[in-house]
N, C-alpha and C. Protein backbone atom coordinates (compact mmCIF):
# COMPACT_ATOMS: atom_id res chain seq x y z
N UNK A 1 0.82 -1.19 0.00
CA UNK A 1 0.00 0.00 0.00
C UNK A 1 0.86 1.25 0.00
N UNK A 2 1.70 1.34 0.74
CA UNK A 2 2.61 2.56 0.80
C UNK A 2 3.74 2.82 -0.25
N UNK A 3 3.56 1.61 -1.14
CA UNK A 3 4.42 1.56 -2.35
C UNK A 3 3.51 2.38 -3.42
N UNK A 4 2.23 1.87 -3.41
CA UNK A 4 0.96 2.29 -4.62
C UNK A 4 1.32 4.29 -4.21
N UNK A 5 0.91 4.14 -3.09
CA UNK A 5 0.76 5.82 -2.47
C UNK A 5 2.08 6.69 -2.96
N UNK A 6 2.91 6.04 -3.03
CA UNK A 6 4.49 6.76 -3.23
C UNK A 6 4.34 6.77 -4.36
N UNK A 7 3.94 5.93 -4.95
CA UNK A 7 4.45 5.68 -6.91
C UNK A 7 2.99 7.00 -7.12
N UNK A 8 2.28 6.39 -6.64
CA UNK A 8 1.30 7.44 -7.39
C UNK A 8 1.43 9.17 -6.80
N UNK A 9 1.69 9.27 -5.79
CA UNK A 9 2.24 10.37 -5.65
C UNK A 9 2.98 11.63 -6.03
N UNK A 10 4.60 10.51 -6.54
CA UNK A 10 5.51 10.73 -7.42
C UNK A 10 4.83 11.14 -8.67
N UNK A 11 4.00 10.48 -9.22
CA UNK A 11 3.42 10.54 -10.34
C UNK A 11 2.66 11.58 -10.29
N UNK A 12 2.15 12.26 -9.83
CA UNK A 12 1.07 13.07 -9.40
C UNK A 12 2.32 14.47 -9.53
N UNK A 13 3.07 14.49 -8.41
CA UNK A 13 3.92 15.88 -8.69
C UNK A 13 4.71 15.69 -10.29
N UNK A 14 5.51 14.74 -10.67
CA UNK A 14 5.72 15.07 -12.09
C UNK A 14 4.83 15.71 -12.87
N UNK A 15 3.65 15.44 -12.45
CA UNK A 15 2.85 15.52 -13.27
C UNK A 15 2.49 17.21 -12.83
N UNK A 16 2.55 17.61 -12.05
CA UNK A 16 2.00 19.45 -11.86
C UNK A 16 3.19 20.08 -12.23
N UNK A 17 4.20 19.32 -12.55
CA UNK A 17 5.70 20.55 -12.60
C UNK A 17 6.42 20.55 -14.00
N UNK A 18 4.84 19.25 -14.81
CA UNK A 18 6.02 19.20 -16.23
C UNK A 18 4.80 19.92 -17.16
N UNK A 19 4.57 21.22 -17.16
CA UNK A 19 4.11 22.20 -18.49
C UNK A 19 4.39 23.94 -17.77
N UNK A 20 3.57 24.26 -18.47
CA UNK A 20 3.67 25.49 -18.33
C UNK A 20 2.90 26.56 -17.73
N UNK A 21 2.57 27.24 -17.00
CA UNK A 21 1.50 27.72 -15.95
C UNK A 21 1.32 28.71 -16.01
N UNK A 22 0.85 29.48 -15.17
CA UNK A 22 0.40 31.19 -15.21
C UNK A 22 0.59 31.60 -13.89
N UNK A 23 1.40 32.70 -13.22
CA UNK A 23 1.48 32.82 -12.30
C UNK A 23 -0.08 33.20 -11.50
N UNK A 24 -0.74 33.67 -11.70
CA UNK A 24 -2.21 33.81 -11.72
C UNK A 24 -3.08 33.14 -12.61
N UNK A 25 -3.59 32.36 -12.09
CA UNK A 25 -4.50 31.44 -13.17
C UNK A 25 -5.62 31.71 -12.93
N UNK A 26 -6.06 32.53 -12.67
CA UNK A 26 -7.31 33.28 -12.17
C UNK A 26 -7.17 35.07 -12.36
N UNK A 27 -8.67 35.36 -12.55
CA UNK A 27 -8.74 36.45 -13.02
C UNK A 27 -9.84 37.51 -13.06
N UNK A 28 -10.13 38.07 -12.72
CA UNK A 28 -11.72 38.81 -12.91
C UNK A 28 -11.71 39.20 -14.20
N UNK A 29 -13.15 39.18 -14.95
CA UNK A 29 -13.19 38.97 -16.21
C UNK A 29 -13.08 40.54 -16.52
N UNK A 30 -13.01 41.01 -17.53
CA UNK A 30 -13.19 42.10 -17.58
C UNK A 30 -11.71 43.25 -17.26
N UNK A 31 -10.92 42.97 -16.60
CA UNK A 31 -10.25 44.03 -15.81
C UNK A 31 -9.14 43.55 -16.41
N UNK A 32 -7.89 44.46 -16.29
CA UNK A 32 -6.34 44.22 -17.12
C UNK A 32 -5.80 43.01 -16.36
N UNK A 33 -5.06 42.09 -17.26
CA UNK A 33 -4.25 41.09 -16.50
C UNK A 33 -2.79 40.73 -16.84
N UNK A 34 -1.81 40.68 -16.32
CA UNK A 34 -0.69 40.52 -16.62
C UNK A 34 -0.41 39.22 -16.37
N UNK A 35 -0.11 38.49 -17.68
CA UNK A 35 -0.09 36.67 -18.20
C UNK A 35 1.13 36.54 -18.14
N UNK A 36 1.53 35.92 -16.72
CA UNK A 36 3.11 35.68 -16.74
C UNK A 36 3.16 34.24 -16.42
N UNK A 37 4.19 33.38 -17.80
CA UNK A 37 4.05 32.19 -18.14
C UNK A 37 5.46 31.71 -17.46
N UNK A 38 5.25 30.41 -16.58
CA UNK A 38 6.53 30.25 -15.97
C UNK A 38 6.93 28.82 -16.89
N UNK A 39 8.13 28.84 -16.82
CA UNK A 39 8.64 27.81 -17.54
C UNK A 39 9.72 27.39 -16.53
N UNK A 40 9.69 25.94 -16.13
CA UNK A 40 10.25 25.36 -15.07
C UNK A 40 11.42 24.18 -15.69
N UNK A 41 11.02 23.84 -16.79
CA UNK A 41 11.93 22.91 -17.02
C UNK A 41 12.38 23.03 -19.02
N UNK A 42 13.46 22.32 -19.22
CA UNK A 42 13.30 21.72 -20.65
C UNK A 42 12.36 20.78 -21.59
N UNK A 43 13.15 20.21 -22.21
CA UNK A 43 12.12 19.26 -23.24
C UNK A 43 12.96 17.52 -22.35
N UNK A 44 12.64 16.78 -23.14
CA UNK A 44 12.85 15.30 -22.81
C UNK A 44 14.42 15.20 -22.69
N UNK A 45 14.74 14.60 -21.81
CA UNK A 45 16.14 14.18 -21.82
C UNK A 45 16.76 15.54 -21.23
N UNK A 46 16.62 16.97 -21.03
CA UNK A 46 17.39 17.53 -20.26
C UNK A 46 17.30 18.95 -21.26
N UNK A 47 17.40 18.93 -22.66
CA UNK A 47 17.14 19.85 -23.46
C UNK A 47 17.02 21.24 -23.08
N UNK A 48 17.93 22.02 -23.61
CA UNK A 48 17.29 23.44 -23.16
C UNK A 48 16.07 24.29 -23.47
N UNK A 49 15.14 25.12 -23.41
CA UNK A 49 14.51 25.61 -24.24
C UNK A 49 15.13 27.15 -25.19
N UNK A 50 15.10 26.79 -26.22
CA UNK A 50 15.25 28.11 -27.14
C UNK A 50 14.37 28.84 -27.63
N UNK A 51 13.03 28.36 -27.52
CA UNK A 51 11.92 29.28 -28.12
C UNK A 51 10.66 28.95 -27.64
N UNK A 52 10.28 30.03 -27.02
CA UNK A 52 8.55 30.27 -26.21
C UNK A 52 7.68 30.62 -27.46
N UNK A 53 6.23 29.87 -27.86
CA UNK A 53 5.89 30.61 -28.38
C UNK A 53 4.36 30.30 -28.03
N UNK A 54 3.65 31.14 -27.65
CA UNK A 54 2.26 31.55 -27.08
C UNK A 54 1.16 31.81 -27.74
N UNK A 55 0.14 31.50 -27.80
CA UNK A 55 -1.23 31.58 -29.20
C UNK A 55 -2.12 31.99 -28.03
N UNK A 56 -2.21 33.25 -28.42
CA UNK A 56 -3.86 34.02 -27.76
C UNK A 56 -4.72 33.57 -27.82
N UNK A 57 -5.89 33.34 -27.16
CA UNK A 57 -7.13 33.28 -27.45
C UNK A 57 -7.86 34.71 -27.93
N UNK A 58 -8.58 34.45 -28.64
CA UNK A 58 -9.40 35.60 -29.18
C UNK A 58 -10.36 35.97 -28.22
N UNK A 59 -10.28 37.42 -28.20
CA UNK A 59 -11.07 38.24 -27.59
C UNK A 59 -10.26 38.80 -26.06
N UNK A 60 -9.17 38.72 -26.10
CA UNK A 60 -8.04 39.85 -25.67
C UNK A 60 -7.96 41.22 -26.32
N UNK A 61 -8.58 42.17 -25.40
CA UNK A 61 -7.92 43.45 -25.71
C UNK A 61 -6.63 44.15 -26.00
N UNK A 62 -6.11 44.48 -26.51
CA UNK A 62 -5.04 45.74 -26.11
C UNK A 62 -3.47 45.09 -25.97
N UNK A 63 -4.04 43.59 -26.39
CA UNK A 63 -2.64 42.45 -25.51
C UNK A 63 -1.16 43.12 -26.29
N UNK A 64 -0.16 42.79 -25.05
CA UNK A 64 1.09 43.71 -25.75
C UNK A 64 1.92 42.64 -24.80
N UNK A 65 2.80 42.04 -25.55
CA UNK A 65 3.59 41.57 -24.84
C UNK A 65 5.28 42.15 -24.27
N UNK A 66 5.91 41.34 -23.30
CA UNK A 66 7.27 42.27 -23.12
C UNK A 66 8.29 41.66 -23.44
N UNK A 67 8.92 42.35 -23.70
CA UNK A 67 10.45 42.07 -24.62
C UNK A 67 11.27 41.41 -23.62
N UNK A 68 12.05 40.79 -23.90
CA UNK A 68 12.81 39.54 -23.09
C UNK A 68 14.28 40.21 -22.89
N UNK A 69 15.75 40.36 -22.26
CA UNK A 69 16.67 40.73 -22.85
C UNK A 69 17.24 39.40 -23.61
N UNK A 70 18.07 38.89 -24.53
CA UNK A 70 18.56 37.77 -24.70
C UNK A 70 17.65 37.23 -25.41
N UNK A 71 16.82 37.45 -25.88
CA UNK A 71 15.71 36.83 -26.80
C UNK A 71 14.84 38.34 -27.29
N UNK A 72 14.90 37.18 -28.81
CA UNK A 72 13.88 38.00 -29.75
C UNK A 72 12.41 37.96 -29.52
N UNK A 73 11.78 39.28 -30.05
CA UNK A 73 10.28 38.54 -29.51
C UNK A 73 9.40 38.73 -31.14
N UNK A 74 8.86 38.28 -31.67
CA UNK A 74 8.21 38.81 -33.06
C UNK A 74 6.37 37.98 -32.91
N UNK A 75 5.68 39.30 -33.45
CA UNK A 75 4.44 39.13 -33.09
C UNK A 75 3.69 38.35 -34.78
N UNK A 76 2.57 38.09 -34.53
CA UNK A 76 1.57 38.11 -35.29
C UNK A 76 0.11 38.40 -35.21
N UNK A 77 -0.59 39.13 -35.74
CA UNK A 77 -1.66 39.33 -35.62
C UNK A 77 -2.81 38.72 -36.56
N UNK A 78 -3.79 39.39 -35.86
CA UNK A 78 -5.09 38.50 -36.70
C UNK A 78 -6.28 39.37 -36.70
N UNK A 79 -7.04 39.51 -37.74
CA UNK A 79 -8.49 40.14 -37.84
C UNK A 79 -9.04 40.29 -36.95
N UNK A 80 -10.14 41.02 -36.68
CA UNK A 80 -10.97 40.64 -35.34
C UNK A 80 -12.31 40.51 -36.35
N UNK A 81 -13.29 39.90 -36.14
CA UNK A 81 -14.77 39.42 -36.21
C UNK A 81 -15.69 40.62 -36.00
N UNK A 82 -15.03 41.31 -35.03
CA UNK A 82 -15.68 42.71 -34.53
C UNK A 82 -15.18 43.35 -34.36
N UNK A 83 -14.76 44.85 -35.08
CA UNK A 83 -14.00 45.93 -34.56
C UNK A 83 -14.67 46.48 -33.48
N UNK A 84 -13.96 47.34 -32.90
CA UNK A 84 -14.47 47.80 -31.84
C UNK A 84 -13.17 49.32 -31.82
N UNK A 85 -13.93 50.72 -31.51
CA UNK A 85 -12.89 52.02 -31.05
C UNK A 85 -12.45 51.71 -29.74
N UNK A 86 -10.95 52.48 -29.60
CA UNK A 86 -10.44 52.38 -27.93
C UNK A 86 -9.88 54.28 -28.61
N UNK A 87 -10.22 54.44 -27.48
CA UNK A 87 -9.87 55.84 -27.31
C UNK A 87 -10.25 56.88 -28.62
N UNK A 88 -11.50 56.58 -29.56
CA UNK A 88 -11.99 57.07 -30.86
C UNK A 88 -11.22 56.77 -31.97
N UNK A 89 -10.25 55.04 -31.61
CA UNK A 89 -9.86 55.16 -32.66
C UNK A 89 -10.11 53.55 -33.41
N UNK A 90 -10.31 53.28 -34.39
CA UNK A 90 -11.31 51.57 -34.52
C UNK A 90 -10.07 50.90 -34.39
N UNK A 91 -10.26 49.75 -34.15
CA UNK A 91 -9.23 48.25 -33.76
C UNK A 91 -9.78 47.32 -34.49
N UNK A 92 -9.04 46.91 -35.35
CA UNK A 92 -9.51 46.12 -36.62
C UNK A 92 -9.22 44.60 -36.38
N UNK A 93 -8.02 44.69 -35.69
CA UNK A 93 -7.23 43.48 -35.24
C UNK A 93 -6.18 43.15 -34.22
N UNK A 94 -6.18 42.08 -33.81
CA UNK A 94 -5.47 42.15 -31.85
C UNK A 94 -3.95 41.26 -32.65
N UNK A 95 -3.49 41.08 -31.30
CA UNK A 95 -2.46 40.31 -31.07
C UNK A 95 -3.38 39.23 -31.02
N UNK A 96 -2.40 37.85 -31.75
CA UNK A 96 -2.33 36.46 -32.38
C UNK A 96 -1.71 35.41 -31.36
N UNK A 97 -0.44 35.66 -31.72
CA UNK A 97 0.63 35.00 -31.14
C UNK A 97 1.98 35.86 -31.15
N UNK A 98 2.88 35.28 -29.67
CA UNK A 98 4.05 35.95 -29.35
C UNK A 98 4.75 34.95 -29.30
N UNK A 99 5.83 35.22 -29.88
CA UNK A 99 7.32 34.41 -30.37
C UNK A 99 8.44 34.56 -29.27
N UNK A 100 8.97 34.21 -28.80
CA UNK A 100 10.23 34.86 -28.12
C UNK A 100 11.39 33.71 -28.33
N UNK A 101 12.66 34.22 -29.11
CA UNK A 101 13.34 33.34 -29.47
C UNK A 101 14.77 33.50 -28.92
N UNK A 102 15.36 32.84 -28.10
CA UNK A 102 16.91 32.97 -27.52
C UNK A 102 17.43 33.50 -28.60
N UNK A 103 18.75 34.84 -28.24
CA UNK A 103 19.53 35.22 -29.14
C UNK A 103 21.22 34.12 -29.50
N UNK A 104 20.57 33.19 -29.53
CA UNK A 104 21.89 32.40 -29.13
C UNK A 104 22.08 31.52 -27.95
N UNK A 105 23.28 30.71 -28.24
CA UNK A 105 23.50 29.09 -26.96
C UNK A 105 23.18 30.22 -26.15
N UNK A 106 24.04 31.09 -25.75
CA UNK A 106 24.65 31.55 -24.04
C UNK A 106 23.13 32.32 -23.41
N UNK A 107 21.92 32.25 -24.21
CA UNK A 107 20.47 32.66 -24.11
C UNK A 107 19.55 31.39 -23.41
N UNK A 108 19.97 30.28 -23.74
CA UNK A 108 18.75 29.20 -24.40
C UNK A 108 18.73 29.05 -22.47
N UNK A 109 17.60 28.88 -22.21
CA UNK A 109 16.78 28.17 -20.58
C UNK A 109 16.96 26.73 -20.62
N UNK A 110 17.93 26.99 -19.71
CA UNK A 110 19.04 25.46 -19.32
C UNK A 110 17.66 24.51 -18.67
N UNK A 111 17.46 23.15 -18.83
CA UNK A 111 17.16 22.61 -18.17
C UNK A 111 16.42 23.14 -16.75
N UNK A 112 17.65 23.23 -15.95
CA UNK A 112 17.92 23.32 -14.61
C UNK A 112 16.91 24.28 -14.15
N UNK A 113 16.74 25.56 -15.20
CA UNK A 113 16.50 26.95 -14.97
C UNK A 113 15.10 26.94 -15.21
N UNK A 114 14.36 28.30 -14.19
CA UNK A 114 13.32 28.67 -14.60
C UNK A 114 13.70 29.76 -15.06
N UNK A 115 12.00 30.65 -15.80
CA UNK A 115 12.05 31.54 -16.48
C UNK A 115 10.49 31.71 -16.78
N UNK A 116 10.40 33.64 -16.84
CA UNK A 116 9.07 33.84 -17.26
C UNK A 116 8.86 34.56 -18.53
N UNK A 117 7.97 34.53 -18.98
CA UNK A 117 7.69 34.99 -20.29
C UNK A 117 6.54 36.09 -20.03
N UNK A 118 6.42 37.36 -20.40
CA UNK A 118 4.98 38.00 -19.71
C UNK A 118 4.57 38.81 -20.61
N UNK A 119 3.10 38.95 -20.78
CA UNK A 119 2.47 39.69 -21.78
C UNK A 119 1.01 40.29 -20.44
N UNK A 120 0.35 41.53 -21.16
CA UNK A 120 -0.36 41.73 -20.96
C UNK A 120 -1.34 42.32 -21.19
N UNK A 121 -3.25 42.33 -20.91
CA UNK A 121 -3.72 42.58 -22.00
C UNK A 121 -4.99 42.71 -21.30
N UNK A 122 -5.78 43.00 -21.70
CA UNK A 122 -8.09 43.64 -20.98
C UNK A 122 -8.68 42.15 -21.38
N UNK A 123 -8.65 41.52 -20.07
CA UNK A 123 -9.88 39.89 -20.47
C UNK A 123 -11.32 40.63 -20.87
N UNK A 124 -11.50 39.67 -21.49
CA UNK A 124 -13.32 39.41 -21.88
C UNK A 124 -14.25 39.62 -20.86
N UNK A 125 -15.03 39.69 -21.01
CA UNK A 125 -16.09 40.79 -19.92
C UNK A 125 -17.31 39.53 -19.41
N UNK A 126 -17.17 38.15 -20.29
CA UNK A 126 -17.33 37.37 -19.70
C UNK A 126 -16.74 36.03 -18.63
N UNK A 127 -17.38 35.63 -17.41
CA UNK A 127 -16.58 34.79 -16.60
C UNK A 127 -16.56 33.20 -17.18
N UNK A 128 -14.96 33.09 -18.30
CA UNK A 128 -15.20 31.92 -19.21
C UNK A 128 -13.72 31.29 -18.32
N UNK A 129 -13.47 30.46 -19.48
CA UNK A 129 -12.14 29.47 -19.58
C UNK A 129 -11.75 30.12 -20.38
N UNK A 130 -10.44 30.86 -20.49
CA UNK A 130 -9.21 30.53 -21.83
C UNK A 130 -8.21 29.81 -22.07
N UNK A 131 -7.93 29.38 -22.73
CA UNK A 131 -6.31 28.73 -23.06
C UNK A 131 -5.69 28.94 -23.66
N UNK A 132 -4.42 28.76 -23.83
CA UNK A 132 -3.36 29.26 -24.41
C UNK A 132 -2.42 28.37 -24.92
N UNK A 133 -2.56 28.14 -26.36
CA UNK A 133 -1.54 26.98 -26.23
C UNK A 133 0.13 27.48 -26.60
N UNK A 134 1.02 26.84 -25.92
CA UNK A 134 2.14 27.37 -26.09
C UNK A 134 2.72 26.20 -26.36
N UNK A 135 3.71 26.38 -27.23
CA UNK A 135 4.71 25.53 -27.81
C UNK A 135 6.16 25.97 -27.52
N UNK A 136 6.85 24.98 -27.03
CA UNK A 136 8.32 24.87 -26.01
C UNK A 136 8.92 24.53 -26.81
N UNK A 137 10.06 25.14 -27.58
CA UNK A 137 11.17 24.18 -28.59
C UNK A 137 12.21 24.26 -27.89
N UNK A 138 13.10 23.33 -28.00
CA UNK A 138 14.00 23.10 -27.35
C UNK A 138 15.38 23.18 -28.67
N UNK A 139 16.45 22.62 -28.01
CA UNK A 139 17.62 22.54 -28.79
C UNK A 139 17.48 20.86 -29.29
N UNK A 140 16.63 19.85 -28.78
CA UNK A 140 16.30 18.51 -29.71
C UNK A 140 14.73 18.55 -28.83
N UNK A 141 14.24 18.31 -29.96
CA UNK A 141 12.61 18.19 -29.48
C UNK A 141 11.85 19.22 -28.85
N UNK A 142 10.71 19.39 -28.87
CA UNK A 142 9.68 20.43 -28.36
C UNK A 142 8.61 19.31 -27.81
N UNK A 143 7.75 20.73 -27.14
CA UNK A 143 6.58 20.22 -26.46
C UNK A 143 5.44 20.94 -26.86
N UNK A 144 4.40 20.36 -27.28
CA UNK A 144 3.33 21.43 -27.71
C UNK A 144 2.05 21.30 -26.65
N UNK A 145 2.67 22.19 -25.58
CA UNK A 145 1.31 22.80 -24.74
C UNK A 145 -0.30 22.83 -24.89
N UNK A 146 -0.71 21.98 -25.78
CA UNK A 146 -2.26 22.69 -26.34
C UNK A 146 -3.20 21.49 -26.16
N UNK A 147 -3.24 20.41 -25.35
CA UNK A 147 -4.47 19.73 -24.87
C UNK A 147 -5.04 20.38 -24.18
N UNK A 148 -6.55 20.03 -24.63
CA UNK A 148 -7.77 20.70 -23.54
C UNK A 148 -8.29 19.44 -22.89
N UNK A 149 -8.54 19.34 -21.77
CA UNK A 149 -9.04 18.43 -20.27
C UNK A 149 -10.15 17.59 -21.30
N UNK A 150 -10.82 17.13 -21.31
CA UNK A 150 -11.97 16.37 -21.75
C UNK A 150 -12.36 15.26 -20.50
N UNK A 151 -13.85 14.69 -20.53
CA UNK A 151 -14.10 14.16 -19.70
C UNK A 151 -13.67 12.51 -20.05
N UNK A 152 -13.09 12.49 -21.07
CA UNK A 152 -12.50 10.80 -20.89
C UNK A 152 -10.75 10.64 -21.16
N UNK A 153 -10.50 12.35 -20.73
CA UNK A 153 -9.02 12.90 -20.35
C UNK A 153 -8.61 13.75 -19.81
N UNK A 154 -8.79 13.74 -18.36
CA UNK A 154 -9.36 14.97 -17.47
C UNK A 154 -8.07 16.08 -17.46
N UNK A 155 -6.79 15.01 -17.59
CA UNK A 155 -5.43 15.43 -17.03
C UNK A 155 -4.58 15.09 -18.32
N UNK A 156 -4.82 15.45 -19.78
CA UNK A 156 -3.88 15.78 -20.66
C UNK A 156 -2.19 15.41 -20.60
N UNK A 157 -1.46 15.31 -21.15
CA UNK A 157 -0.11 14.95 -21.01
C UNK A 157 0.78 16.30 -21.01
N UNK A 158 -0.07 16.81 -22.57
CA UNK A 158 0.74 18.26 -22.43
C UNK A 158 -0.69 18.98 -22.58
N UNK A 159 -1.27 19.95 -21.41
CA UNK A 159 -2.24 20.82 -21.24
C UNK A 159 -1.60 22.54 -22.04
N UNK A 160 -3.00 22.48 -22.44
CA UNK A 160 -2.82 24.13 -22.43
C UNK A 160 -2.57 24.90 -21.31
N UNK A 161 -2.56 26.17 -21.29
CA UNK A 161 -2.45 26.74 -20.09
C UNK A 161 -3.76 27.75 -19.87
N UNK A 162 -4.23 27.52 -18.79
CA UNK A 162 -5.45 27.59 -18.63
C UNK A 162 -5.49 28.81 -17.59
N UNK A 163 -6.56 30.09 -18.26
CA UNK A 163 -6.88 31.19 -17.38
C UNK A 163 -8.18 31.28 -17.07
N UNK A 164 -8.29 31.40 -15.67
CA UNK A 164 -9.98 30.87 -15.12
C UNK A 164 -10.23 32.70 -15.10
N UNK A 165 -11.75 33.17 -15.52
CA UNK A 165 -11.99 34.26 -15.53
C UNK A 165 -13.20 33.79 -14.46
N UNK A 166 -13.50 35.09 -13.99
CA UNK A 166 -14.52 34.80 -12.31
C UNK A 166 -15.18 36.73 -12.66
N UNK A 167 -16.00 35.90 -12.50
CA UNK A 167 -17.07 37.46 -12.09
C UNK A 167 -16.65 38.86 -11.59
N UNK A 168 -16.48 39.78 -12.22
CA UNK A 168 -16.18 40.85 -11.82
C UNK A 168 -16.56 41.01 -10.47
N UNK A 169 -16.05 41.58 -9.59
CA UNK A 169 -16.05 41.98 -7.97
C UNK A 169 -15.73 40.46 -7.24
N UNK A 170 -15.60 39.29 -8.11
CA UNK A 170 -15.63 38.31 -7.22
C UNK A 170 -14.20 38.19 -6.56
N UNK A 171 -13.72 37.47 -5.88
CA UNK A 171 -12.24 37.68 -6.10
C UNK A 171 -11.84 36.63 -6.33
N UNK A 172 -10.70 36.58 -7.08
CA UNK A 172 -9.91 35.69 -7.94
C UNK A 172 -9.02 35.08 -6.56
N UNK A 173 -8.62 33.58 -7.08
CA UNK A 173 -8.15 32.69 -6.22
C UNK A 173 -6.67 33.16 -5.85
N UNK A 174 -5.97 33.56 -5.63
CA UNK A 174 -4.33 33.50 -5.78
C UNK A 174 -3.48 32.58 -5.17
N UNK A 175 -2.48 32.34 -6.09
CA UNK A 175 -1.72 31.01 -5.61
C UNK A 175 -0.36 31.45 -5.21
């Protein structure tokens, strides 16, 4: 019995410390949030990571991400479905996805090392789920961040990264 409990245990923390997270995974819907993505480890076998790269969900305002030193960052954008004015002036189209790429070996997130990646941006005015899928390349192999939970796969291998939005005035969980 205390063998099952240990093994599954073990199994259980590998399992919370191998993707990628949000230092706040919670959020009031509606109000500015700063999406800071921690990255705790490499790819398989020890690998460093050389390149973060992050896919918005649609219906982020204003999202702007921040420049890294030692890494490049290059954006893409995308249409919006609905323009909408900010300050009398129309917004045709948001931020997509953010790239951030080591400038080189003496850059790349050793194994060993953590590291955050941070963007920030006006959530949706409704109290939903977002995700984010991010893709980890390494110097041999990557990881692509982007399973969603399902009920006959509650706990994904590689999850998206998941931002819980909560009712304006409610208060958000903090971890």
């Amino acid at each position: 019995m205390k063998t099952t409990l240990a093994t599954l245990l073990c199994a259980l923390a590998g399992a919370a410390h191998a993707h990628i997270t949000l230092e706040q995974p919670e959020a009031a819907a509606g109000s500015s949030y700063r999406a800071t993505f921690k990255v705790g480890h490499g790819c398989e076998g020890g690998a460093p990571t050389k390149e973060i790269v992050v896919t918005l969900p649609e219906g982020l305002r204003g999202a702007k991400p921040m420049p890294k030193p030692g890494w490049t960052m290059t954006t893409k954008r995308r249409a919006l479905k609905t323009p909408y004015d900010s300050h009398g002036k129309p917004v045709t189209d948001e931020l997509a996805e953010v790239r951030w790429t080591a400038d080189g070996e003496a850059h790349f997130l050793q194994d060993a090392w953590y590291d955050e990646f941070v963007l920030r941006a006006t959530l949706p005015a409704d109290a939903v789920e977002l995700w984010f899928p991010v893709r980890q390349v390494c110097t041999q192999g990557e990881w692509h961040w982007a399973e969603l939970p399902t009920a006959a796969n509650p706990r994904p291998r590689a999850p998206a990264v998941r931002l819980k939005l909560v009712p304006a005035g409610a208060p958000a969980h903090a971890h």
